[in-house]
Protein backbone atom coordinates (compact mmCIF):
# COMPACT_ATOMS: atom_id res chain seq x y z
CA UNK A 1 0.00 0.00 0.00
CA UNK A 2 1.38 3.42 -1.07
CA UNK A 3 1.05 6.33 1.58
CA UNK A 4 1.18 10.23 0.82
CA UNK A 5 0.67 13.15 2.36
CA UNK A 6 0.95 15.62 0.05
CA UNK A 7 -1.37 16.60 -2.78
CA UNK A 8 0.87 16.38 -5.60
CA UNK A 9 1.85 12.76 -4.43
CA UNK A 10 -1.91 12.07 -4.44
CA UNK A 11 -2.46 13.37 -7.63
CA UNK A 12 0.96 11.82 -9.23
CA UNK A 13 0.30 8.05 -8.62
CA UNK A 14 -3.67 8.40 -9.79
CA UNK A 15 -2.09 10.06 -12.98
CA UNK A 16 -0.25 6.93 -13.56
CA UNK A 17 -3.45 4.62 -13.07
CA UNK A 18 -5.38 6.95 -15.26
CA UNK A 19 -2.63 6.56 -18.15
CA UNK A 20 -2.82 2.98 -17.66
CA UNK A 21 -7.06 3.03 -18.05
CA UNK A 22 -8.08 2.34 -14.77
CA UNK A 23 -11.31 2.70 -12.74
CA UNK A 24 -10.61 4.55 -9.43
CA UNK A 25 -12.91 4.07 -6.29
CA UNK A 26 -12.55 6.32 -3.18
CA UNK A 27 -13.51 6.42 0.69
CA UNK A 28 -13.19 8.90 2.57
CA UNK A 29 -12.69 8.66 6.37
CA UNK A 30 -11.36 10.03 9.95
CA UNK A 31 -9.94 7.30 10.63
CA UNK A 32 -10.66 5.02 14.11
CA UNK A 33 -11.08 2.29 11.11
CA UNK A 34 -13.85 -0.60 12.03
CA UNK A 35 -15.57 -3.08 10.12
CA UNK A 36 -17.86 -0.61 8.38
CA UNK A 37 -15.06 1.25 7.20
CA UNK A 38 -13.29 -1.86 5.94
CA UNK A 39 -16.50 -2.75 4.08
CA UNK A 40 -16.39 0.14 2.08
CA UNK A 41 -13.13 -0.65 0.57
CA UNK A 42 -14.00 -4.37 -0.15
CA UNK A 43 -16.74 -3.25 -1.88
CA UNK A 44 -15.07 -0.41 -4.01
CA UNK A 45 -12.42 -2.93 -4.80
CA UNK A 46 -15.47 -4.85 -6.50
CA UNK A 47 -16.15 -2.05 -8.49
CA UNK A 48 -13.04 -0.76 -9.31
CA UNK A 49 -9.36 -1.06 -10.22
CA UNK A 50 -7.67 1.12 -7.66
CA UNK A 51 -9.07 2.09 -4.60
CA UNK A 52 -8.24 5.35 -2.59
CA UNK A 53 -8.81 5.55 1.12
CA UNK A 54 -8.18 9.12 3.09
CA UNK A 55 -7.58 9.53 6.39
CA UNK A 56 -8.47 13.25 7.48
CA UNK A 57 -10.16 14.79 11.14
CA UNK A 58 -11.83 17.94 9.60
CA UNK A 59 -11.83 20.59 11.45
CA UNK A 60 -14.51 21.98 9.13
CA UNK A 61 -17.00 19.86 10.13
CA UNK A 62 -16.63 20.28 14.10
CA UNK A 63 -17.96 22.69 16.48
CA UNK A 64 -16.65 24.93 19.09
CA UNK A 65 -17.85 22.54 21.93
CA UNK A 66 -17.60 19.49 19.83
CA UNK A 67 -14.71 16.66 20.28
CA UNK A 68 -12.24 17.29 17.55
CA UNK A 69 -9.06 17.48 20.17
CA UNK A 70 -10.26 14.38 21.66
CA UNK A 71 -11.36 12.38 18.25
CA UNK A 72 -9.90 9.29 17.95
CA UNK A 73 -7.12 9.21 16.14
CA UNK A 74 -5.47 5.49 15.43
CA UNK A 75 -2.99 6.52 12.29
CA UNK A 76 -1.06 3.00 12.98
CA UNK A 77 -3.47 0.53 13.66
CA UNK A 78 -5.44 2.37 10.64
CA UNK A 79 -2.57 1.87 8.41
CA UNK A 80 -2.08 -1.95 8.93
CA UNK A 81 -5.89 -2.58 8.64
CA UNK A 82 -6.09 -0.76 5.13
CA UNK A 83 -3.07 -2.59 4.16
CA UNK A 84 -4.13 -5.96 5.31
CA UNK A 85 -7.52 -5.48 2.86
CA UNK A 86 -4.99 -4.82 -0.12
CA UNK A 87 -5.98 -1.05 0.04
CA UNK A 88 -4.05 0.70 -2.94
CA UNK A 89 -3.35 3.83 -1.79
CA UNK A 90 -3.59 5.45 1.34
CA UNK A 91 -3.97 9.61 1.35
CA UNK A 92 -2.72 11.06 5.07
CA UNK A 93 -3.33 15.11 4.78
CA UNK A 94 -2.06 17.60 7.11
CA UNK A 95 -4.91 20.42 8.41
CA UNK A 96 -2.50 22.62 6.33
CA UNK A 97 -2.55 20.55 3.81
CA UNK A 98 -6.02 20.40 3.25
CA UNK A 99 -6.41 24.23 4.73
CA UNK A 100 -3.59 26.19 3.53
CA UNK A 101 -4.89 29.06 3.91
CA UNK A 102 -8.16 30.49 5.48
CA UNK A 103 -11.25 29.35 3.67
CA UNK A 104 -13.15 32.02 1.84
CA UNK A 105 -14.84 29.81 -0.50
CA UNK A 106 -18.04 28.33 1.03
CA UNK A 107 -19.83 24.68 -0.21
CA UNK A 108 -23.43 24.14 1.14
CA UNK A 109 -26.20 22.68 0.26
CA UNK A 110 -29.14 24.77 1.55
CA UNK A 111 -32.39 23.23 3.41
CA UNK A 112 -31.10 19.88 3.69
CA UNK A 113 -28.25 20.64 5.76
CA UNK A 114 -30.12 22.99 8.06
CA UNK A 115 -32.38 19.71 9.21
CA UNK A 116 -32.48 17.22 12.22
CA UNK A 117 -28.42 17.00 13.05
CA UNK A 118 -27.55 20.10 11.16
CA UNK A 119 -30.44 21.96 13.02
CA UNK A 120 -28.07 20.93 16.33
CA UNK A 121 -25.12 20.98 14.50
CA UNK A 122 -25.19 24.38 13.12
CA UNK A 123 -22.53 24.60 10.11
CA UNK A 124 -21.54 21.01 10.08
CA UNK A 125 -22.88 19.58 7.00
CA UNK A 126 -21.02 22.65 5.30
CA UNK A 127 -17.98 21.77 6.90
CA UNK A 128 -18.91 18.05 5.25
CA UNK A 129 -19.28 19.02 2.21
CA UNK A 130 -16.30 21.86 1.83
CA UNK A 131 -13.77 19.05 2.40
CA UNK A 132 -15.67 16.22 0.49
CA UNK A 133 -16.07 18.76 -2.56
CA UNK A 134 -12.04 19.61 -2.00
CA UNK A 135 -11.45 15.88 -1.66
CA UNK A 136 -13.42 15.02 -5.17
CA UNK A 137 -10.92 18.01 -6.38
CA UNK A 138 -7.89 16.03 -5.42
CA UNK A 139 -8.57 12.96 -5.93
CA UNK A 140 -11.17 12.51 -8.99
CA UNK A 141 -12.56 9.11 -8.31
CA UNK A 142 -14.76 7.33 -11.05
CA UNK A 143 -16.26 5.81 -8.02
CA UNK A 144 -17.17 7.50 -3.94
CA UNK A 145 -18.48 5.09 -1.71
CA UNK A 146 -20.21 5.88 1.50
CA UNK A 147 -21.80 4.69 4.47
CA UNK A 148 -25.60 4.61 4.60
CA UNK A 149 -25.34 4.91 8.64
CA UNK A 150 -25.06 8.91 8.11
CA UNK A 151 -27.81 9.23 5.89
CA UNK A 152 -28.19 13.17 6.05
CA UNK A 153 -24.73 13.22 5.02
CA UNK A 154 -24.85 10.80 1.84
CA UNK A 155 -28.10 13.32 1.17
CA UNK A 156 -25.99 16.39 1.21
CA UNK A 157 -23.38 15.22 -0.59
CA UNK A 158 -25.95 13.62 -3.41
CA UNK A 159 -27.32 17.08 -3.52
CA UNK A 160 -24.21 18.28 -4.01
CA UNK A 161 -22.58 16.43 -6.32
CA UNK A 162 -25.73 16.88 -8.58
CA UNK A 163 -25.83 20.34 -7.99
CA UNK A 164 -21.89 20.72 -9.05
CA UNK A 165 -22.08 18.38 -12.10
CA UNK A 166 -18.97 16.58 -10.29
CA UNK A 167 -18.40 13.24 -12.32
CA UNK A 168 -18.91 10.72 -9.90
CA UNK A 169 -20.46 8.26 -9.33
CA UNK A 170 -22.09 7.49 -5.64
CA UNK A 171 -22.69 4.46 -3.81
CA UNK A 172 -24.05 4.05 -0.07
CA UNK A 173 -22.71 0.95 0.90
CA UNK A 174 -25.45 -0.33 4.01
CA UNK A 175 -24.48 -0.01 7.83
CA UNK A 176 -22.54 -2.45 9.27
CA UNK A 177 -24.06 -3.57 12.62
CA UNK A 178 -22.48 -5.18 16.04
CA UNK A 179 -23.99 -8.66 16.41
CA UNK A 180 -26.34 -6.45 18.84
CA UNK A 181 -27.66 -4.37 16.18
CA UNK A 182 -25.65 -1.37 17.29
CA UNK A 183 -24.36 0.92 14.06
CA UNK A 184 -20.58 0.60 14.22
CA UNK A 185 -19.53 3.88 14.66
CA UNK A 186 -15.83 5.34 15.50
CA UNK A 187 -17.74 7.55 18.77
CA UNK A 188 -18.92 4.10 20.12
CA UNK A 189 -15.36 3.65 21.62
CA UNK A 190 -16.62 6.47 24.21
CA UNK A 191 -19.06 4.24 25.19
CA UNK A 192 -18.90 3.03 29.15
CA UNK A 193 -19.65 -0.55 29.69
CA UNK A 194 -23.04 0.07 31.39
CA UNK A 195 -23.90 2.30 28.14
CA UNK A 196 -22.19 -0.20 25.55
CA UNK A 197 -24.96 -2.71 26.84
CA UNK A 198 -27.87 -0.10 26.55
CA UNK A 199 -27.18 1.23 22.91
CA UNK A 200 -28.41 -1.22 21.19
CA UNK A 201 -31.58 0.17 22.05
CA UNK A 202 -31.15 2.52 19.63
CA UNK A 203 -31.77 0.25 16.62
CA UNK A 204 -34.71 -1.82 18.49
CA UNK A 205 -36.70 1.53 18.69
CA UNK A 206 -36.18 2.08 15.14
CA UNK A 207 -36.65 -1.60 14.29
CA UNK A 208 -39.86 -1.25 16.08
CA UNK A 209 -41.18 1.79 14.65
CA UNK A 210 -40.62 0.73 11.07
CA UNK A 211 -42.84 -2.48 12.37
CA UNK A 212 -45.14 -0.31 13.07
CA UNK A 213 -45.81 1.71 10.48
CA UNK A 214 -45.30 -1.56 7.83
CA UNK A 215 -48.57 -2.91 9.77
CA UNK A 216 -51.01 -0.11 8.67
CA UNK A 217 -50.22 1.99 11.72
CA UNK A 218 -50.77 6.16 9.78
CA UNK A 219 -50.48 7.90 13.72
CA UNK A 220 -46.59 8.37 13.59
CA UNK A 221 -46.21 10.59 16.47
CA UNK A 222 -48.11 7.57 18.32
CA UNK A 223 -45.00 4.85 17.11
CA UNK A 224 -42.32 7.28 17.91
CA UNK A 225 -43.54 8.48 21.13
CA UNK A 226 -43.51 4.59 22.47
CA UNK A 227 -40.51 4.03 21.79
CA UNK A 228 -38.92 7.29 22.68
CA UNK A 229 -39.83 6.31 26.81
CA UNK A 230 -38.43 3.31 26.36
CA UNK A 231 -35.01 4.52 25.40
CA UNK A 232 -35.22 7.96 28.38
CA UNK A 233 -35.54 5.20 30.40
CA UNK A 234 -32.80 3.68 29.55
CA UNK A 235 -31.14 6.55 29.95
CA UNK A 236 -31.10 8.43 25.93
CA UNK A 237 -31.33 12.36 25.97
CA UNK A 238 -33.52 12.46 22.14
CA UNK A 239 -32.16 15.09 19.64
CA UNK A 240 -34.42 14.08 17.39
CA UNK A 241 -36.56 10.74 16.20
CA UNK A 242 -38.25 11.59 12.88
CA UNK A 243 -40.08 9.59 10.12
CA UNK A 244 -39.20 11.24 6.96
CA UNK A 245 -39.87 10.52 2.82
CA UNK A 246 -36.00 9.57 1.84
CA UNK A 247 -36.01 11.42 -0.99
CA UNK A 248 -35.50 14.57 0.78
CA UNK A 249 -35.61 13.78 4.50
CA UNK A 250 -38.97 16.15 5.02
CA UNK A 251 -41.79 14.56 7.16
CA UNK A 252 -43.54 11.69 6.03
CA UNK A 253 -47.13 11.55 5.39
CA UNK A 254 -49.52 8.35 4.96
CA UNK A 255 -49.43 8.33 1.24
CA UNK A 256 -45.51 8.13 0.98
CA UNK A 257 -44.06 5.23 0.46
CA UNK A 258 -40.33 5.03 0.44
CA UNK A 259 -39.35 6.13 3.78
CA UNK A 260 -36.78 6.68 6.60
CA UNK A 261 -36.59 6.97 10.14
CA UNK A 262 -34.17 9.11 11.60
CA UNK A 263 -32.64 8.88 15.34
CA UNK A 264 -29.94 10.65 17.06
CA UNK A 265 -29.64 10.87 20.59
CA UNK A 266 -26.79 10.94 23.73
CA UNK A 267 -25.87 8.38 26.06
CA UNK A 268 -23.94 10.07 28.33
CA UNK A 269 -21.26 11.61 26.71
CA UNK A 270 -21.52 10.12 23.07
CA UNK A 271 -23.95 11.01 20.53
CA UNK A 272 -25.13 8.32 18.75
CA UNK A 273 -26.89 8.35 15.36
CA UNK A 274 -28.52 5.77 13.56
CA UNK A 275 -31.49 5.35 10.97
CA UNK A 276 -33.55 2.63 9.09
CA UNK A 277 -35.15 2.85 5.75
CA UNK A 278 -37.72 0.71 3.91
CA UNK A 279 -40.61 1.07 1.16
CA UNK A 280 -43.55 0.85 3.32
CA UNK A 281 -46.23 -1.22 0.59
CA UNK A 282 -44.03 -3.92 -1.05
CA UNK A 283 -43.23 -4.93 2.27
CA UNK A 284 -46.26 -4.79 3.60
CA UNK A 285 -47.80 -6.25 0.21
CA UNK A 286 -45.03 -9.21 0.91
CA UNK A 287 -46.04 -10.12 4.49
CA UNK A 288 -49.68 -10.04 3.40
CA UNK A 289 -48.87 -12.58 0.41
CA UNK A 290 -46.85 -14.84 2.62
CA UNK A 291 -49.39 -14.74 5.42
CA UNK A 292 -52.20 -16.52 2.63
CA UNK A 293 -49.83 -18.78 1.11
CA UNK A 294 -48.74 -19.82 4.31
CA UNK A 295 -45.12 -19.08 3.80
């Protein structure tokens, strides 16, 4: 596996694989690698002939009272994983690399990012999508692959990428879960022992509510409001638990069909965020099919 740190190094060795006609995946990361990120790359190396991973803690994309100091940052063990998965290149940017100089350019995606986290995370998706936009400049992949855990995110940077006529092509590659259900997530490593064993709740109250509405319930607020007292008493503050049309994460009403529910919420210290996301008549229509032929 090749490592660089500098842009023209980037840019360099994909020159040579674009000489040579080859298709060139990328994932972009903070690092703190787990399974989910390790997915991503198996599944771009499907797809593609080279695959680029980056390594980069924006700053962008953080708050004042947010953890960016305290993020975890692994650069070793990261390395070895990428290399074991036969990663080609790894890209391992400086702040001033990335950030040379003060920004004065801005990248946002209006509405969308102002919603559900970015309504409590004023600014972040348009730190997101600054350094995903200036990472699409460096890099110019045939191929981006994401995880469908941050949904909002893949949204924005959809909208974005539309928006910008940038030629790529996206993929959300689905969450990878703990044999628990709980969203692998680089934040869950804040996680006490007592909370490790109560986050799972997290995707049982979505699991649940999904259930819900896929058996005729229309009263929403009635689904979601179960399941948010189960989780307070287990001990979740609620930023937000939303059912919302997926095509652009606005509330839900009876008559749509392909839908997503959105969760984010603290235990203790971490914020977790998770999210499930279905088309609510062929399922139904399936379970109704299979309950009169007996299957």
């Amino acid at each position: 596996m090749q490592i660089v740190r500098s842009i023209k190094d980037l840019r360099f060795a994909i020159t040579a694989w674009r000489q040579n006609g080859q298709r060139v995946a990328f994932v972009p990361t903070m690092g703190n690698l787990h399974a989910g990120h390790i997915q991503l790359v198996k599944t771009a190396q499907q797809q593609a002939d080279r695959v680029v991973v980056s390594i980069f803690v924006n700053p962008a994309q953080f708050g004042p009272n947010e953890d960016f100091a305290s993020y975890p940052r692994t650069e070793q063990p990261d390395q070895a994983k990428l290399a074991d998965c036969g990663t080609d290149l790894l890209f391992l940017p400086s702040v001033v690399e990335m950030y040379p100089t003060p920004l004065q350019t801005q990248v946002s995606v209006k509405g969308l990012s102002t919603l559900h986290c970015g309504a409590s995370r004023p600014g972040h998706f348009d730190g997101v999508a600054i350094v995903v936009c200036k990472l699409l400049n460096m890099v110019q992949p045939d191929l981006l692959l994401l995880g469908e855990k941050d949904f909002q995110q893949l949204a924005v940077i959809r909208t974005m990428v539309a928006d910008l006529n940038i030629p790529v092509t996206i993929q959300g590659v689905p969450t990878v879960r703990e044999a628990d259900g709980l969203a692998m997530s680089s934040r869950n490593s804040y996680l006490t022992t007592p909370e490790r064993q109560h986050a799972p709740l997290l995707y049982r109250a979505l699991c649940a509510t999904r259930d819900a509405v896929l058996s005729g319930s229309t009263d929403y607020q009635s689904a979601i409001d179960r399941q948010t007292k189960i989780l307070q008493d287990a001990g979740f503050l609620l930023d937000y638990f939303r059912i919302c049309r997926s095509a652009d994460l606005l509330p839900a009403t009876e008559n749509d069909a392909e839908l997503v529910i959105l969760i984010a919420a603290k235990l203790g210290k971490t914020r977790l965020i998770d999210n499930i996301y279905f088309t609510r008549g062929n399922w139904a229509r399936a379970k109704s099919e299979a309950a009169v032929t007996g299957a």
